[in-house]
PDB file of N, CA and C in Angstrom:
ATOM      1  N   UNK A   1       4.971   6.568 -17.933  1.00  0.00           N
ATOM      2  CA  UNK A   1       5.772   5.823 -16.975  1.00  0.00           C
ATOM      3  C   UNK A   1       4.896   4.794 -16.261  1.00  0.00           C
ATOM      4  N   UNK A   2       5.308   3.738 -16.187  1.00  0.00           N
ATOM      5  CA  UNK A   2       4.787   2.518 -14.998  1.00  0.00           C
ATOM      6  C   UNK A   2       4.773   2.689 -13.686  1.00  0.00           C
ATOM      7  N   UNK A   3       3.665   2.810 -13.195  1.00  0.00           N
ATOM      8  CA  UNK A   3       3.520   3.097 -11.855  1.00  0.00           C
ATOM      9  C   UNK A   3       4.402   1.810 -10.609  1.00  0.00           C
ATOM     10  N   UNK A   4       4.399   0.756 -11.657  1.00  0.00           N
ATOM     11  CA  UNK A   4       4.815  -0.117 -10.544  1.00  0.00           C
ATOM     12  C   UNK A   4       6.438  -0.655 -11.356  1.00  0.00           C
ATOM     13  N   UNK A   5       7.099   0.428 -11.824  1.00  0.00           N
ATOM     14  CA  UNK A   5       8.459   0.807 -12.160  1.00  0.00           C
ATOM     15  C   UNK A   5       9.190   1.468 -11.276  1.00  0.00           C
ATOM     16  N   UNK A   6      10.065   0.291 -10.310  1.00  0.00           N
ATOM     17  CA  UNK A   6      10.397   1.430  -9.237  1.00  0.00           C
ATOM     18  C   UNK A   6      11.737   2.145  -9.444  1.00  0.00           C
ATOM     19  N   UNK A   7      12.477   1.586 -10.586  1.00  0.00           N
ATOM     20  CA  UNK A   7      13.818   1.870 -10.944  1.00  0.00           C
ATOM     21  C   UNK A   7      14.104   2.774 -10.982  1.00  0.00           C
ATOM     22  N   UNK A   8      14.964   3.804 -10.163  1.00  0.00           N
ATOM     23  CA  UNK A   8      15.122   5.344 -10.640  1.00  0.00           C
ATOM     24  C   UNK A   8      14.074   6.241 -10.225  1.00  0.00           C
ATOM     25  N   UNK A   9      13.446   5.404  -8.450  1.00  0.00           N
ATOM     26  CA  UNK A   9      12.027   6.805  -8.333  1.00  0.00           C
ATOM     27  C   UNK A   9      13.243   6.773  -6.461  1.00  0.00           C
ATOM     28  N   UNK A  10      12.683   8.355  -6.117  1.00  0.00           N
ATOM     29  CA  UNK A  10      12.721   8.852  -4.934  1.00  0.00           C
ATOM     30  C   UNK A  10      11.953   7.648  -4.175  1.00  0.00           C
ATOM     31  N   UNK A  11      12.538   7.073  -3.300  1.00  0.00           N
ATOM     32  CA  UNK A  11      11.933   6.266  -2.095  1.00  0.00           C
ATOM     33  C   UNK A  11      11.029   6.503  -1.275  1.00  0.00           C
ATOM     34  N   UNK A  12      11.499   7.808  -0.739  1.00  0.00           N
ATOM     35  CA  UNK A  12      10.845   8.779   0.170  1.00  0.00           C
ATOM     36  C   UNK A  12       9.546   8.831   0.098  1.00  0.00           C
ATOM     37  N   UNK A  13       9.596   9.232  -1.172  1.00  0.00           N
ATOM     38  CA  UNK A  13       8.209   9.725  -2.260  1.00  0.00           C
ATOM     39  C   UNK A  13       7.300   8.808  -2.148  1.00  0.00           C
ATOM     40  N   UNK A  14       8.028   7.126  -2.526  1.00  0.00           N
ATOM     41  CA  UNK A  14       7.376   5.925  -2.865  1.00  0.00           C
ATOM     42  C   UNK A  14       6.461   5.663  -1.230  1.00  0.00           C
ATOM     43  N   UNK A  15       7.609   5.746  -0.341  1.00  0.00           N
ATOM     44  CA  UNK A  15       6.954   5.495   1.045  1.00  0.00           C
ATOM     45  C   UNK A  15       5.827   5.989   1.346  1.00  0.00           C
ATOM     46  N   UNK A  16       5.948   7.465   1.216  1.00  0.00           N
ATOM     47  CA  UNK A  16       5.025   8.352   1.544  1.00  0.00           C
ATOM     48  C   UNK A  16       3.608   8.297   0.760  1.00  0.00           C
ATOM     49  N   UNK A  17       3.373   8.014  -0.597  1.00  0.00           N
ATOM     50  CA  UNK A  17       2.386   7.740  -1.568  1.00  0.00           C
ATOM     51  C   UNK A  17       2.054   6.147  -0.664  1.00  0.00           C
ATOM     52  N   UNK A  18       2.576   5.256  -0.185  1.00  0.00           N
ATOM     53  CA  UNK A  18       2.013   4.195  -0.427  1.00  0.00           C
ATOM     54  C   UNK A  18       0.980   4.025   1.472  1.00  0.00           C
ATOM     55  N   UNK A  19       2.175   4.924   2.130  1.00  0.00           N
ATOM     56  CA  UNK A  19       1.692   5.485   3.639  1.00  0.00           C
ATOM     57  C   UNK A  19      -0.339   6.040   3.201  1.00  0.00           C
ATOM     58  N   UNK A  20      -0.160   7.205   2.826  1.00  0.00           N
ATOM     59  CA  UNK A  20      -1.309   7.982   2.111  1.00  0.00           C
ATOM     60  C   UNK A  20      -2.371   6.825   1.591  1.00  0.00           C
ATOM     61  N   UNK A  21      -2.126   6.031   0.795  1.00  0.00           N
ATOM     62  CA  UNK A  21      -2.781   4.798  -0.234  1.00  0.00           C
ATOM     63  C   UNK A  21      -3.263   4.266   1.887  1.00  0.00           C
ATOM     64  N   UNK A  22      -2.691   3.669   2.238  1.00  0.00           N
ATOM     65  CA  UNK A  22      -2.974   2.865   3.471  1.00  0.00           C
ATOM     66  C   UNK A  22      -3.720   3.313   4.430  1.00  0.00           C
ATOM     67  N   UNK A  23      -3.459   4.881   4.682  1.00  0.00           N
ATOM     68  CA  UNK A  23      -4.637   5.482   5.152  1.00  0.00           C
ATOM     69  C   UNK A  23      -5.979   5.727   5.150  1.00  0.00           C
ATOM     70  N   UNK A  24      -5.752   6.152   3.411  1.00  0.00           N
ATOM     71  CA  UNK A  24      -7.251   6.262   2.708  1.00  0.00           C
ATOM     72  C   UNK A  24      -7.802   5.092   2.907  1.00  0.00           C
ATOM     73  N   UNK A  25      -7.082   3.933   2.536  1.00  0.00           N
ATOM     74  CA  UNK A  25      -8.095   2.104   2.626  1.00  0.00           C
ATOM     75  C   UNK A  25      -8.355   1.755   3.501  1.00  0.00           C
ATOM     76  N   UNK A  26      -7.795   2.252   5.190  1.00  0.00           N
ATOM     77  CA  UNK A  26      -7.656   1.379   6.573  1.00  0.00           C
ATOM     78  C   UNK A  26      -9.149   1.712   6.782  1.00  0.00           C
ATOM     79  N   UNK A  27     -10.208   2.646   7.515  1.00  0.00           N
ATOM     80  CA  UNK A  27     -11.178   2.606   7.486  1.00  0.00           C
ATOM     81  C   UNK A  27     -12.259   2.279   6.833  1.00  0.00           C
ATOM     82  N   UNK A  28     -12.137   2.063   5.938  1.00  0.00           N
ATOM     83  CA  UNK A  28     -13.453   1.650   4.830  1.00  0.00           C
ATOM     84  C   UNK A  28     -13.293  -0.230   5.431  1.00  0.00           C
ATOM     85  N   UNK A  29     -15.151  -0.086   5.926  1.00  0.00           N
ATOM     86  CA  UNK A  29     -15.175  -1.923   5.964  1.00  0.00           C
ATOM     87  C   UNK A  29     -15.394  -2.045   4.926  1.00  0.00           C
ATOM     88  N   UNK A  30     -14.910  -3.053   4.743  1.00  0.00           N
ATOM     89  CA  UNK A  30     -15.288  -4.059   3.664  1.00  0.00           C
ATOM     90  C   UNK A  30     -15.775  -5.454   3.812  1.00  0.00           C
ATOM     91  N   UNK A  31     -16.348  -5.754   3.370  1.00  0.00           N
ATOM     92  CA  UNK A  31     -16.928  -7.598   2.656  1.00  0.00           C
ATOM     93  C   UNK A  31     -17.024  -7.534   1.143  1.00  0.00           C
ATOM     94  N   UNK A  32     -16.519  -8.750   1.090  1.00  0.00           N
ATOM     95  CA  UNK A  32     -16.673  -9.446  -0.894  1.00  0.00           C
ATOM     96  C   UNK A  32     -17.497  -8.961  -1.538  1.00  0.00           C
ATOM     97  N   UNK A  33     -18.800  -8.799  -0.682  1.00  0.00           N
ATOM     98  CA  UNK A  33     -19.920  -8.390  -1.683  1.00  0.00           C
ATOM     99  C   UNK A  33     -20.365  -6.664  -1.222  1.00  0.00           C
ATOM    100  N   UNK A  34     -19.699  -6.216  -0.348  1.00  0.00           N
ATOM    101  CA  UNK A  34     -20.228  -4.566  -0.202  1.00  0.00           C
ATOM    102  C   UNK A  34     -19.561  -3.467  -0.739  1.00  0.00           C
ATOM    103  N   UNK A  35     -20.345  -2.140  -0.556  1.00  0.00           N
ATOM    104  CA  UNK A  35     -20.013  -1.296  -1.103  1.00  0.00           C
ATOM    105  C   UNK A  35     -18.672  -0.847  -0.661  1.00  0.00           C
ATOM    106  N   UNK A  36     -17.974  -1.161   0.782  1.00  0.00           N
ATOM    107  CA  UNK A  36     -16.600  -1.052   0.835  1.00  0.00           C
ATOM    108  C   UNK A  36     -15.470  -1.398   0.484  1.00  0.00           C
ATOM    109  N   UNK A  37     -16.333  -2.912  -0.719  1.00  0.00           N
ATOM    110  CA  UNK A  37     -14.864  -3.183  -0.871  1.00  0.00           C
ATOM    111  C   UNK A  37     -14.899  -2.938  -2.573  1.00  0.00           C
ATOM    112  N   UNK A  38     -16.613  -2.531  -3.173  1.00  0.00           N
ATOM    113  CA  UNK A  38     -16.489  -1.521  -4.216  1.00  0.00           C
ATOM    114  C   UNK A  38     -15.777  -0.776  -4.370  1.00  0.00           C
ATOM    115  N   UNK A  39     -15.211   0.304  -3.035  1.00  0.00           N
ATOM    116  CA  UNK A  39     -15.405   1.480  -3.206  1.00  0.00           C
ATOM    117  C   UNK A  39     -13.484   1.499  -2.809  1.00  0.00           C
ATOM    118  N   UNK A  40     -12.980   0.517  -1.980  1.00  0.00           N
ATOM    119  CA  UNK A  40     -11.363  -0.427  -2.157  1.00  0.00           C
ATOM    120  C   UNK A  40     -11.114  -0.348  -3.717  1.00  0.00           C
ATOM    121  N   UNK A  41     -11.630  -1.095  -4.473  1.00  0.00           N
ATOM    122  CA  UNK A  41     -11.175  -0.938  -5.655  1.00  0.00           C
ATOM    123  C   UNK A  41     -10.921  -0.079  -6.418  1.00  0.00           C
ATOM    124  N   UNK A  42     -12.315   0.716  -6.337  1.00  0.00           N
ATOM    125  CA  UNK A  42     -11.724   2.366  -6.896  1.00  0.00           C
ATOM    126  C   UNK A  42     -10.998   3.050  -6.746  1.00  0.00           C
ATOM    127  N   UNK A  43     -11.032   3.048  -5.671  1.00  0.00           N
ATOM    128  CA  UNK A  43      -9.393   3.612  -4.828  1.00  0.00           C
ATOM    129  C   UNK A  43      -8.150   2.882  -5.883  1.00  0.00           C
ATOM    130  N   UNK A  44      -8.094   1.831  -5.258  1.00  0.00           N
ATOM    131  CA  UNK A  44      -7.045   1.196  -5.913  1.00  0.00           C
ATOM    132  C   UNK A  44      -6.654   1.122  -7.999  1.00  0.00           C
ATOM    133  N   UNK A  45      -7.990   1.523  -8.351  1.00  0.00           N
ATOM    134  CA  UNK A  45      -7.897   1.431 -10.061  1.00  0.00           C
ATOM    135  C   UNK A  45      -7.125   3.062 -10.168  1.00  0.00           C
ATOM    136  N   UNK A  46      -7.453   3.913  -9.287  1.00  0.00           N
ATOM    137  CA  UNK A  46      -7.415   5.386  -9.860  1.00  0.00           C
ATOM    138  C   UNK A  46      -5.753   5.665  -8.951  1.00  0.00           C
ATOM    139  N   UNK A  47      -5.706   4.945  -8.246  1.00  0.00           N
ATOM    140  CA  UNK A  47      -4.451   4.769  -7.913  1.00  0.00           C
ATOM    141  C   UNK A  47      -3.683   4.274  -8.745  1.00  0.00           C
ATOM    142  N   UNK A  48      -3.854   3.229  -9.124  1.00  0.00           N
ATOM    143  CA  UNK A  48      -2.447   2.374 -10.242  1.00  0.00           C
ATOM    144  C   UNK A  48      -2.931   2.074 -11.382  1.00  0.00           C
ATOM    145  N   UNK A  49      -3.993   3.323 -11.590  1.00  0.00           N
ATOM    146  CA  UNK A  49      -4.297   3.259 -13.244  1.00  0.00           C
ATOM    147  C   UNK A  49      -4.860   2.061 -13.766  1.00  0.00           C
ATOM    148  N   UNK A  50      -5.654   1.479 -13.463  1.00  0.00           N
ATOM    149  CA  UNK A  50      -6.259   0.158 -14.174  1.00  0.00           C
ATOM    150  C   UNK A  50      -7.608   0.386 -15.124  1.00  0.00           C
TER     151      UNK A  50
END
């Protein structure tokens, strides 16, 4: 299934996963070139599968 297929998903669910996603990222600094915004991406690949 496509993660970014929203057709036919619980909302609730969607809210709540994307709430969680926003949490985990809000503290981490980041800049272009540091390890926070390394470490943003990873987050984000293992999140939406890239």
């Amino acid at each position: 299934m496509d993660k970014l297929d929203f057709r036919g998903q619980d909302f609730s669910q969607t809210g709540k996963a994307m709430y969680e996603l926003a949490c985990e990222l809000f503290p981490i600094a980041r800049s272009i070139t540091g390890q926070g915004f390394r470490d943003s991406l990873e987050i984000l690949n293992k999140t939406l599968g890239g």
